[in-house]
Protein backbone atom coordinates (compact mmCIF):
# COMPACT_ATOMS: atom_id res chain seq x y z
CA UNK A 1 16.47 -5.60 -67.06
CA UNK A 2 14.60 -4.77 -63.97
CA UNK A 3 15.45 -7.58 -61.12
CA UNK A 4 12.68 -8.72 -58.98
CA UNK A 5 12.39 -6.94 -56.03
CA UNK A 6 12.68 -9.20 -52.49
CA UNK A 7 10.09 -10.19 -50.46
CA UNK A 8 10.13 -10.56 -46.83
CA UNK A 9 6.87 -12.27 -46.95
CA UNK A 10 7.68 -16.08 -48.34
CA UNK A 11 5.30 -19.04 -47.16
CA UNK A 12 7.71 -19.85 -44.09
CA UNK A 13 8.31 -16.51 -43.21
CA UNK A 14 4.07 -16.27 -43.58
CA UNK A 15 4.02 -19.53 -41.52
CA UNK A 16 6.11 -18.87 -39.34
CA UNK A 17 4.71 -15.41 -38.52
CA UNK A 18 1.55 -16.88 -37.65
CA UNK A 19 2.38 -19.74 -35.25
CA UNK A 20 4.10 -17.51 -33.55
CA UNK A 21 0.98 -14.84 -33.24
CA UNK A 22 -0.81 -18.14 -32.01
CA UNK A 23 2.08 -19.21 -29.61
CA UNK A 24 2.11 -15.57 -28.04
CA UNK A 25 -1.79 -15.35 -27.67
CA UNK A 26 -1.65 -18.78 -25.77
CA UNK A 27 1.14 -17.58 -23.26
CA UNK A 28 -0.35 -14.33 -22.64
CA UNK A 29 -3.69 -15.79 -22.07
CA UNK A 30 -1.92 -18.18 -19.68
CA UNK A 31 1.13 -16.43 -17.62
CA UNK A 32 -1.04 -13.49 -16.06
CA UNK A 33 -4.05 -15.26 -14.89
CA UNK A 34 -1.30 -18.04 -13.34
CA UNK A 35 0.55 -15.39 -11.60
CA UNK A 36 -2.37 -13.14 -10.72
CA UNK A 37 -4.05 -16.58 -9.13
CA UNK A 38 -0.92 -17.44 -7.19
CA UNK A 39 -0.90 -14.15 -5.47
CA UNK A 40 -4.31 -13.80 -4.49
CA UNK A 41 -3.78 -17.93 -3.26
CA UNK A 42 -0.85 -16.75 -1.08
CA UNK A 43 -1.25 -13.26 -0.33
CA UNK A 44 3.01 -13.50 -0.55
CA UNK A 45 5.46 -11.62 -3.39
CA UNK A 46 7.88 -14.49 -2.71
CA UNK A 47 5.66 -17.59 -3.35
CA UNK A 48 4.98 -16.00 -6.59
CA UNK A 49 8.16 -15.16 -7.26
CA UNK A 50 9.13 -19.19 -6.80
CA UNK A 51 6.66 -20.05 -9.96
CA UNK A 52 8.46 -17.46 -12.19
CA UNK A 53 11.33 -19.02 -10.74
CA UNK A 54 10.55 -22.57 -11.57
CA UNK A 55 9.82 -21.32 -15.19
CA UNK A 56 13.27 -19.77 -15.52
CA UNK A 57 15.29 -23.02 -14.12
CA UNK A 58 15.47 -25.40 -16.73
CA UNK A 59 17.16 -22.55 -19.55
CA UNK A 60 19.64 -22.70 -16.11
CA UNK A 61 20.30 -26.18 -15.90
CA UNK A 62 19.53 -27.99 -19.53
CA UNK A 63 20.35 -25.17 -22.61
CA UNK A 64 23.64 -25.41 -22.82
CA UNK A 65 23.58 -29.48 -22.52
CA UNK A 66 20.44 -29.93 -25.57
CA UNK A 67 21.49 -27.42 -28.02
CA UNK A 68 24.30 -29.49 -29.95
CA UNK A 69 21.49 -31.67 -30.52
CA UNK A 70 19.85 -29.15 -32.21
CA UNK A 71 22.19 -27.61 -33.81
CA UNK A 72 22.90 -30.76 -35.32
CA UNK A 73 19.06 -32.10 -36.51
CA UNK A 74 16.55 -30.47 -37.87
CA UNK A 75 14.57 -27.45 -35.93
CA UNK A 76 10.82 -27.59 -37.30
CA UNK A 77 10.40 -31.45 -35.90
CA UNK A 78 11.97 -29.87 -32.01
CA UNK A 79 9.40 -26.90 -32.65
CA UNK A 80 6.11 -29.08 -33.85
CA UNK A 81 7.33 -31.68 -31.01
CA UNK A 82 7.27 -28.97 -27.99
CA UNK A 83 4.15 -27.16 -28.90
CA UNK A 84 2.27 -30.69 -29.52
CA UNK A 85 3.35 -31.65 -26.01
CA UNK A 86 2.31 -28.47 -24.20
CA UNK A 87 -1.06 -28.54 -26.14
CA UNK A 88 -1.56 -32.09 -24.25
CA UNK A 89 -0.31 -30.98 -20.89
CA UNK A 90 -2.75 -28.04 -20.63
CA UNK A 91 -5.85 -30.41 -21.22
CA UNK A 92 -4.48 -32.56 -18.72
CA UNK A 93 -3.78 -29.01 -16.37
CA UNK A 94 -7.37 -28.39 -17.45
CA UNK A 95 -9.20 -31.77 -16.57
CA UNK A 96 -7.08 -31.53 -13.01
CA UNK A 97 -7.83 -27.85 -12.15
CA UNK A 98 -11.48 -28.39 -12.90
CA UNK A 99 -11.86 -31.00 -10.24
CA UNK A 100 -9.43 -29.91 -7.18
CA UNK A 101 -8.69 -26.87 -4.93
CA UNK A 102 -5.66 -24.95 -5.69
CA UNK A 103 -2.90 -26.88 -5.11
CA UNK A 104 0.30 -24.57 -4.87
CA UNK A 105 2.64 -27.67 -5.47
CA UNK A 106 0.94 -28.55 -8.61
CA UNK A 107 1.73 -25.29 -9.98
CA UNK A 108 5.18 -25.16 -9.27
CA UNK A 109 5.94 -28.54 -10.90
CA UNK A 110 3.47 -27.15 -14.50
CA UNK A 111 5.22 -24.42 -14.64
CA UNK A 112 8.81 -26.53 -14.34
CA UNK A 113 7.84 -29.05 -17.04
CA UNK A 114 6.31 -26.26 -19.51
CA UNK A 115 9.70 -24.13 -18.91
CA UNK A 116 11.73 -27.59 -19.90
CA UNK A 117 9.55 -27.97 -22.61
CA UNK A 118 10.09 -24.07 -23.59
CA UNK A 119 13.64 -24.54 -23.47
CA UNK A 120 13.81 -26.87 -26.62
CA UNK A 121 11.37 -24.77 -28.37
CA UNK A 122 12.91 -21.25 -28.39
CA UNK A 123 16.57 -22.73 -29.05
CA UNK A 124 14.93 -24.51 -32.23
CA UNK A 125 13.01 -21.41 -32.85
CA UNK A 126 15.78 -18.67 -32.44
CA UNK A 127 18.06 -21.10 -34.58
CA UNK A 128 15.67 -21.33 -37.32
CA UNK A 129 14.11 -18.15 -37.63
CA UNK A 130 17.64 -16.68 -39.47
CA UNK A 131 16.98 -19.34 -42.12
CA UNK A 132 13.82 -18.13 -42.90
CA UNK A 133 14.51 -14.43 -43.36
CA UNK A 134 15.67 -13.63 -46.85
CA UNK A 135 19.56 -11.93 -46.70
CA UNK A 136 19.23 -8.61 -46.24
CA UNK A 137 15.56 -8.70 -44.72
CA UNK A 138 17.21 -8.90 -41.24
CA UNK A 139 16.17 -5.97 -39.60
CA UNK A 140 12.71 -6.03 -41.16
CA UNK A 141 11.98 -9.85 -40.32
CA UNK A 142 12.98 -9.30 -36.58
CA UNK A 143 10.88 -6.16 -36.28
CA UNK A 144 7.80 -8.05 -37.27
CA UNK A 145 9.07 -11.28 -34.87
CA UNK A 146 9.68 -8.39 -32.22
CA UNK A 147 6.43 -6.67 -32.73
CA UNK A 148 4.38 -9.46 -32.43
CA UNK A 149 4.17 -9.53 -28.58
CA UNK A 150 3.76 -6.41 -28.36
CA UNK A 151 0.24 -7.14 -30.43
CA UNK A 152 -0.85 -9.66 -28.13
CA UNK A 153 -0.52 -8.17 -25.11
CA UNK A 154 -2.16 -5.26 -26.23
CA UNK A 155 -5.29 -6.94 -27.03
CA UNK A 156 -3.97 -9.76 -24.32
CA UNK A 157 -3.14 -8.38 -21.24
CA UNK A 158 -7.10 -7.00 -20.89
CA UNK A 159 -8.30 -9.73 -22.08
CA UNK A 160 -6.63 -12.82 -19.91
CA UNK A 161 -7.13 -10.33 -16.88
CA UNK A 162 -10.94 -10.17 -17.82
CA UNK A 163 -10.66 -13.96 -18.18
CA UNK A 164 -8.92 -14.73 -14.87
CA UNK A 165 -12.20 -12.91 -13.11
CA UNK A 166 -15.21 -14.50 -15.48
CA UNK A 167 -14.01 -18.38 -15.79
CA UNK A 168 -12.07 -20.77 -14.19
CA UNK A 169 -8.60 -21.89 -14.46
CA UNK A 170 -9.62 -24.89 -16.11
CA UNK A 171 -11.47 -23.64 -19.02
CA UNK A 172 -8.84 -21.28 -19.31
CA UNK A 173 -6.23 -24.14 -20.01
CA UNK A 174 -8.13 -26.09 -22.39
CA UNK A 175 -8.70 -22.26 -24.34
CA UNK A 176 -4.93 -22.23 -24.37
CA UNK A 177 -4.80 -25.65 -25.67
CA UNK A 178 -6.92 -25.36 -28.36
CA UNK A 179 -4.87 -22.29 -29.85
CA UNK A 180 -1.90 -24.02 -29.28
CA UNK A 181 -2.45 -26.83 -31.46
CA UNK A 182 -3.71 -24.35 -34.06
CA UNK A 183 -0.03 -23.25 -33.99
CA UNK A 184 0.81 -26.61 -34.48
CA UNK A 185 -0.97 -27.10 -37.29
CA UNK A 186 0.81 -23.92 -39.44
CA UNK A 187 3.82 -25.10 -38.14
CA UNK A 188 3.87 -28.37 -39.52
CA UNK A 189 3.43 -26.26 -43.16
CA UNK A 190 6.65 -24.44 -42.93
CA UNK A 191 9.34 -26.27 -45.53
CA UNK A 192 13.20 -27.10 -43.95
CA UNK A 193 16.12 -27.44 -45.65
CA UNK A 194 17.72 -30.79 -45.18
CA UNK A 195 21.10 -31.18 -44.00
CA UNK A 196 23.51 -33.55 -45.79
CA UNK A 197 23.33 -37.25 -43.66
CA UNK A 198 26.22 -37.16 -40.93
CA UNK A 199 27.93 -39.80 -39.04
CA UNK A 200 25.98 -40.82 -35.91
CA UNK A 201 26.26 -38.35 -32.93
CA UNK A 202 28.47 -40.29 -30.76
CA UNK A 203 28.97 -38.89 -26.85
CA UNK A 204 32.62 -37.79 -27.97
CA UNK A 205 31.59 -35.90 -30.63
CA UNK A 206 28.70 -34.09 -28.30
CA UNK A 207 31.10 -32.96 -25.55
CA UNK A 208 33.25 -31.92 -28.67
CA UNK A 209 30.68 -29.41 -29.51
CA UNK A 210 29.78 -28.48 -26.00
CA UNK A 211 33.86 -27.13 -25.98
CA UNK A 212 33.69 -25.73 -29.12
CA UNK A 213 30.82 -23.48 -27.72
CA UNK A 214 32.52 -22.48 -24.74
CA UNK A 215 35.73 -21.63 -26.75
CA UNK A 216 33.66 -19.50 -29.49
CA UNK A 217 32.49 -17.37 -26.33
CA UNK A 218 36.02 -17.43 -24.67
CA UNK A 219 37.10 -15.64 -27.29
CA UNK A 220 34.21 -13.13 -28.09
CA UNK A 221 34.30 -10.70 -25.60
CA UNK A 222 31.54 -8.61 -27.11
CA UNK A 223 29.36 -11.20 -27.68
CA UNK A 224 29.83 -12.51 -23.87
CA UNK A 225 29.39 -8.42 -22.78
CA UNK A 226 25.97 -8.26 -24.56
CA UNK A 227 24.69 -11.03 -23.54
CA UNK A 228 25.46 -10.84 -19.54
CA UNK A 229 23.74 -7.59 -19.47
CA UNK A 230 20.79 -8.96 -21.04
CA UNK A 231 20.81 -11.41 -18.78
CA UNK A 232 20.62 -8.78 -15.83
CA UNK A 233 18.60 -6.00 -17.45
CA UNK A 234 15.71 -9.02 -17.82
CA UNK A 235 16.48 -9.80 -14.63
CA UNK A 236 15.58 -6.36 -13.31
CA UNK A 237 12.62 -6.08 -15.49
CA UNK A 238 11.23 -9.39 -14.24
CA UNK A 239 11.92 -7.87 -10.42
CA UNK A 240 10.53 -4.80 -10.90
CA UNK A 241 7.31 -6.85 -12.50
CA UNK A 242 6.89 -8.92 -9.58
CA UNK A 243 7.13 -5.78 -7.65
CA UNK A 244 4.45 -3.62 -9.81
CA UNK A 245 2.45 -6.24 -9.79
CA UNK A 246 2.36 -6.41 -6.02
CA UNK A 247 1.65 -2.54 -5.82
CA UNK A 248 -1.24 -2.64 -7.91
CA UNK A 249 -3.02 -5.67 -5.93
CA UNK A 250 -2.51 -3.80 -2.82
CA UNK A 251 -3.30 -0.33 -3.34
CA UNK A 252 -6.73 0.99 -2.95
CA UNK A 253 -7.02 2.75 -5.36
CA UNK A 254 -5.56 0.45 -8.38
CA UNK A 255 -6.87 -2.78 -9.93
CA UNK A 256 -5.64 -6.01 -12.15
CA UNK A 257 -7.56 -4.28 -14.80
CA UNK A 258 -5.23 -1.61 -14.65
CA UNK A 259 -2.13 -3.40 -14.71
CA UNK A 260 -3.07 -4.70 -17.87
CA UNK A 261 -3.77 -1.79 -19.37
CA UNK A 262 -0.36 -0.56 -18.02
CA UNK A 263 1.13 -3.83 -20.30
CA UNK A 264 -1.54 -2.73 -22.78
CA UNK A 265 0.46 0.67 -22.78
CA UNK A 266 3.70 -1.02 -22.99
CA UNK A 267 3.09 -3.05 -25.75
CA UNK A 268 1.50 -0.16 -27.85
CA UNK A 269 4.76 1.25 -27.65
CA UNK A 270 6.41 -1.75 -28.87
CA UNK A 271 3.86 -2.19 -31.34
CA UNK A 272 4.61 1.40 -32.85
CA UNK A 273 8.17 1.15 -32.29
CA UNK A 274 8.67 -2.10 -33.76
CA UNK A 275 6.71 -0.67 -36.99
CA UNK A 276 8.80 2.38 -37.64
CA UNK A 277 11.83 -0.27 -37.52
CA UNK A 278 9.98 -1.96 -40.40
CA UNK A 279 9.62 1.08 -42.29
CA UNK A 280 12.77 2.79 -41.96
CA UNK A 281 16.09 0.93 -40.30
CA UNK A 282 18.35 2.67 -38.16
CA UNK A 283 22.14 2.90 -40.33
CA UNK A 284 24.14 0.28 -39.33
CA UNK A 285 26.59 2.79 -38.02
CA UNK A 286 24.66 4.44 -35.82
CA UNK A 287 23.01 1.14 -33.81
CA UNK A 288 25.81 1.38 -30.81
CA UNK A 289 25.29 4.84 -30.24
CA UNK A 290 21.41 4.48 -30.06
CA UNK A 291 21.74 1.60 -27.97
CA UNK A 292 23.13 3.37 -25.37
CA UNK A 293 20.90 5.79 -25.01
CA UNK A 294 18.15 3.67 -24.89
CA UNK A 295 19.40 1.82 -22.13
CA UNK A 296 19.90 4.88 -20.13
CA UNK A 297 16.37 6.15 -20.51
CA UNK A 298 15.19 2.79 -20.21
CA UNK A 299 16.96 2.79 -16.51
CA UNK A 300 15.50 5.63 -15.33
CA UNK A 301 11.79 5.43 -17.38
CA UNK A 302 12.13 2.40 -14.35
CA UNK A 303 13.33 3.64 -11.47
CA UNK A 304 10.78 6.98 -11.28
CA UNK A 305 7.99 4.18 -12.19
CA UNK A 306 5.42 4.02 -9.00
CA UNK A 307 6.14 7.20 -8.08
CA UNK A 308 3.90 8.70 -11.04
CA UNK A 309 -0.01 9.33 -11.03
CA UNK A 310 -1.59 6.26 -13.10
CA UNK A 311 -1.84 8.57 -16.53
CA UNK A 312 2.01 9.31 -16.40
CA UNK A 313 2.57 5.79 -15.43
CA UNK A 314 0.77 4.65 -18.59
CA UNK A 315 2.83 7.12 -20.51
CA UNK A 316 5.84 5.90 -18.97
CA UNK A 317 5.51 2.19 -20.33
CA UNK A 318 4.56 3.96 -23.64
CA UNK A 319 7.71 5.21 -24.21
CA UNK A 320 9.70 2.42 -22.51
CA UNK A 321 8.28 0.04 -24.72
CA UNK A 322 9.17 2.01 -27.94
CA UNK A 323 12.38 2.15 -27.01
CA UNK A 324 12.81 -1.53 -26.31
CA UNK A 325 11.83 -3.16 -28.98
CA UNK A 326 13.98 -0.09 -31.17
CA UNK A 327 17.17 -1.73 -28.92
CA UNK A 328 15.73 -5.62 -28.95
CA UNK A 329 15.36 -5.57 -32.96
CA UNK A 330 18.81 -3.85 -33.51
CA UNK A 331 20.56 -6.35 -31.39
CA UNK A 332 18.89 -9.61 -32.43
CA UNK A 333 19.81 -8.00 -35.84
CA UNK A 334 23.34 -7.76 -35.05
CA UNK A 335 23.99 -10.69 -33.02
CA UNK A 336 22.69 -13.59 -35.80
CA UNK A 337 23.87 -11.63 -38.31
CA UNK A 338 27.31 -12.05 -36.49
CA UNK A 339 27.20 -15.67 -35.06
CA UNK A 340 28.20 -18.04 -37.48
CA UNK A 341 24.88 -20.21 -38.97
CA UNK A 342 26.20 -24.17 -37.22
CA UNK A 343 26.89 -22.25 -33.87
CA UNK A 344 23.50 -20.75 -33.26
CA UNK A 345 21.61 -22.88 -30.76
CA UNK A 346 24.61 -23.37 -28.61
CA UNK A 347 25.47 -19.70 -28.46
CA UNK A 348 21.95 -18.83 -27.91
CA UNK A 349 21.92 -21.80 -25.23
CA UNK A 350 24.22 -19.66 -23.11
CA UNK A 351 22.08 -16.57 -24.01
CA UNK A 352 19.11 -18.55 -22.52
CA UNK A 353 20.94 -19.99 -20.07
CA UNK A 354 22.32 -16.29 -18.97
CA UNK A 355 19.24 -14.74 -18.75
CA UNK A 356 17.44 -17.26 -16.86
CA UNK A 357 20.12 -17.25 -14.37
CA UNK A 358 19.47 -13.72 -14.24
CA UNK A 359 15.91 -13.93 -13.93
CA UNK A 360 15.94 -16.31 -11.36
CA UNK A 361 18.18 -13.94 -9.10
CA UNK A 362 16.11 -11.11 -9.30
CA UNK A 363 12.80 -12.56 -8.96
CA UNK A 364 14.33 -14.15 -5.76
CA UNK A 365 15.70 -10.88 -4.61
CA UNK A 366 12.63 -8.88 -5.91
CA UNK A 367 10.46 -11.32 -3.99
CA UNK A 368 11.71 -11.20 -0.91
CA UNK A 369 12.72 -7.46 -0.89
CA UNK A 370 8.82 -7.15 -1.26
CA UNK A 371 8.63 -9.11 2.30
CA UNK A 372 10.33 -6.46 4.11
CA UNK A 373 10.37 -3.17 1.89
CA UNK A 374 8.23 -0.96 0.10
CA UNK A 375 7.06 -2.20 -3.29
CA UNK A 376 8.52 1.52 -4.31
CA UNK A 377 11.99 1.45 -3.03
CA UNK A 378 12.65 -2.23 -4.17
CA UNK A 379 11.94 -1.23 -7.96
CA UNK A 380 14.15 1.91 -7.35
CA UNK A 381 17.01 -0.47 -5.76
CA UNK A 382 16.49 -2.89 -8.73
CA UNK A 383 16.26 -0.24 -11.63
CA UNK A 384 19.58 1.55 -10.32
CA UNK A 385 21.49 -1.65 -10.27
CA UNK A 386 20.77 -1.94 -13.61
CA UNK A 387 21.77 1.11 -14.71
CA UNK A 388 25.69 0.65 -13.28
CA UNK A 389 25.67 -2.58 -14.87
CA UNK A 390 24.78 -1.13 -17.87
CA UNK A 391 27.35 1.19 -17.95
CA UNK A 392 29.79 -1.10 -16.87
CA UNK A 393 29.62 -3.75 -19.73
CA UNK A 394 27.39 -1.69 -22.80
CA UNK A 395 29.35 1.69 -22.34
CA UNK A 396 32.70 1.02 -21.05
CA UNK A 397 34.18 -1.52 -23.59
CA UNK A 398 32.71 -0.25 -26.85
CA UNK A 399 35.76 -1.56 -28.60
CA UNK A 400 34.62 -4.83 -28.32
CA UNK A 401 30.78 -4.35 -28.22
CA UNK A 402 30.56 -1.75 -31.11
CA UNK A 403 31.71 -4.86 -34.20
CA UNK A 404 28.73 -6.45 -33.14
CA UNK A 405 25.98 -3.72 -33.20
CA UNK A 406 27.36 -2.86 -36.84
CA UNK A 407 27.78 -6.75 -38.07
CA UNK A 408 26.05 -7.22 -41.79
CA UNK A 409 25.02 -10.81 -42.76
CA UNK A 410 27.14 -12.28 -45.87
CA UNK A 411 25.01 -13.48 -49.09
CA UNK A 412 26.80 -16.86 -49.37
């Protein structure tokens, strides 16, 4: 008797697919023309830098503390909850905007409350999307999540540039508004699981789990290697962005338009990338070994950057980005596949937390390199730094890193 063959595509999986096409086209049609506004407002690399930065602070500060209480409740009501909010907060950005000069205060403080905000929403999200991948789908279900952005900011990046020159900020925010409570809407489709009733969550009990975090990482070294060069290889790629960004606003003969058809290029390579992952995986044997050499090329695809003509610079981003998502889906693969299912949002918190921290550092330093350097030699200094660290903690201790790239996730 033929058995029925396995679906990736179930209604949450469907669901969930979709709110986050809808959550990605919001953000994309929001981040550029905020950054590209801020810069042309200031005229200075490190004022800009200080809005990523206020994005980036609250995975710092508040992860680690809010994800036992997610781990514990349900995800979907943390994930309807934080998009429902943000809807309302860029109609109120929207109303404001529309009737006052740029106020570079105001945007400092949005962009802190919509990162606090974020912070809930991807620990629910990251926690939950495992749950709605059917075992042995892994690889496949994080390609598509992975591929999505890639999408987006191909049509996106164009696009929100082409916006941020035809209409103003505030009909930009309530655009963004209106898609996000589409996402809203699918979201509130997707079916959850409910947990057995617990005891109440007393204060003892939540520093309890807080340790019990802390001691699952003590012990994982891989897990704590992996994630600490993430944190610093997004680092770099956020400083080298602030950077490129920079170079293309202030050289005569480049334009916004162009920089987002260098993200364009980018994300066509994540796009194709991400699809050959869907059609054929790489063996689970093998995922350490490409990982490696991804991050090398990676590295250096960076550091040679700005010193191309524009066609090789599109080219460039090309192939960086179909590489990246290759490494992204084979580790996000791995790692849930390896963390136990109840300690998900707290070891993610640290992930979060980790790369924030890292992104906050190098925006700082990438900011005010850009004060007293060339645009050219900061990404250089940035991209090589990156490149020891990766060899440090991806290449040096494979014992430890190598269970992780080649964990399988257990039917029960």
């Amino acid at each position: 008797m033929n058995a029925k063959k396995q679906t990736l595509w179930t209604a949450g999986f469907t669901r969930i697919t979709v709110a986050t096409v809808l959550t990605a086209v919001g953000g994309e049609a929001m981040n550029l023309p905020i950054s590209l506004l801020v810069f042309d407002e200031t005229g200075s690399t490190l004022l800009s830098a200080l809005v990523l930065v206020c994005g980036m602070l609250p995975d710092v500060l508040i992860s680690i503390l809010i994800a036992p209480f997610i781990d514990k409740g349900g995800k979907k009501k943390w994930i309807v909850g934080s998009d429902l909010l943000t809807a309302v907060l860029y109609l109120a950005m929207g109303w404001y905007v529309g009737r006052h000069e740029f106020s570079y205060g105001l945007y400092l403080v949005f962009v802190l409350v919509i990162g606090t905000i974020s912070v809930c929403y991807r620990l629910a999200y990251n926690a939950w999307y495992p749950d709605l991948i059917p075992v042995g789908l892994e690889q496949k279900g994080y390609s598509v999540s992975n591929t999505i952005y890639p999408i987006v900011t191909i049509a996106m990046s164009p696009i929100a540039a082409f916006l941020y020159e035809k209409i103003s900020m505030g009909e930009i925010f309530f655009l963004v508004a209106a898609i996000t409570f589409a996402a809203v809407v699918v979201e509130s489709g997707i079916a959850e699981k409910r947990k057995e009733q617990e005891e109440s969550y007393t204060f003892r009990r939540y520093w309890a789990d807080i340790r019990e975090g802390f001691a699952y990482l003590k012990k994982e070294k891989g897990i704590r290697n992996i994630y600490t060069y993430m944190s610093i290889t997004q680092g770099t790629s956020e400083g080298t962005t602030i950077l490129t960004q920079a170079f293309y606003q202030t050289m005569p003969y480049l334009t916004v338009t162009m920089l987002g058809f260098l993200k364009s290029a980018e994300m066509v390579g994540r796009f194709l990338g991400g699809l050959l992952q869907y059609r054929k995986e790489i063996p689970v044997k093998k995922r350490y070994a490409f990982t490696k050499m991804v991050y090398t090329v990676y590295n250096l695809l960076d550091i040679i950057l700005l010193f191309l003509p524009y066609p090789l610079m599109l080219l460039n981003r090309f192939i960086g980005g179909a590489l990246g998502i290759s490494s992204a889906t084979i580790r996000e693969t791995a790692v849930q596949c390896y963390l136990p299912e109840h300690m998900r949002a707290r070891v993610n918190a640290f992930f979060n937390m980790a790369m924030s921290f890292g992104c906050v550092i190098f925006q700082l330093a990438a900011g005010s390199m850009g004060q007293w350097m060339s645009y050219r030699r900061g990404v250089v200094l940035i991209s090589s730094f990156g490149m020891l660290c990766m060899v440090v903690m991806i290449v040096l201790p494979a014992k430890e890193n190598r269970p992780i790239y080649e964990a399988v996730r257990s039917k029960s």
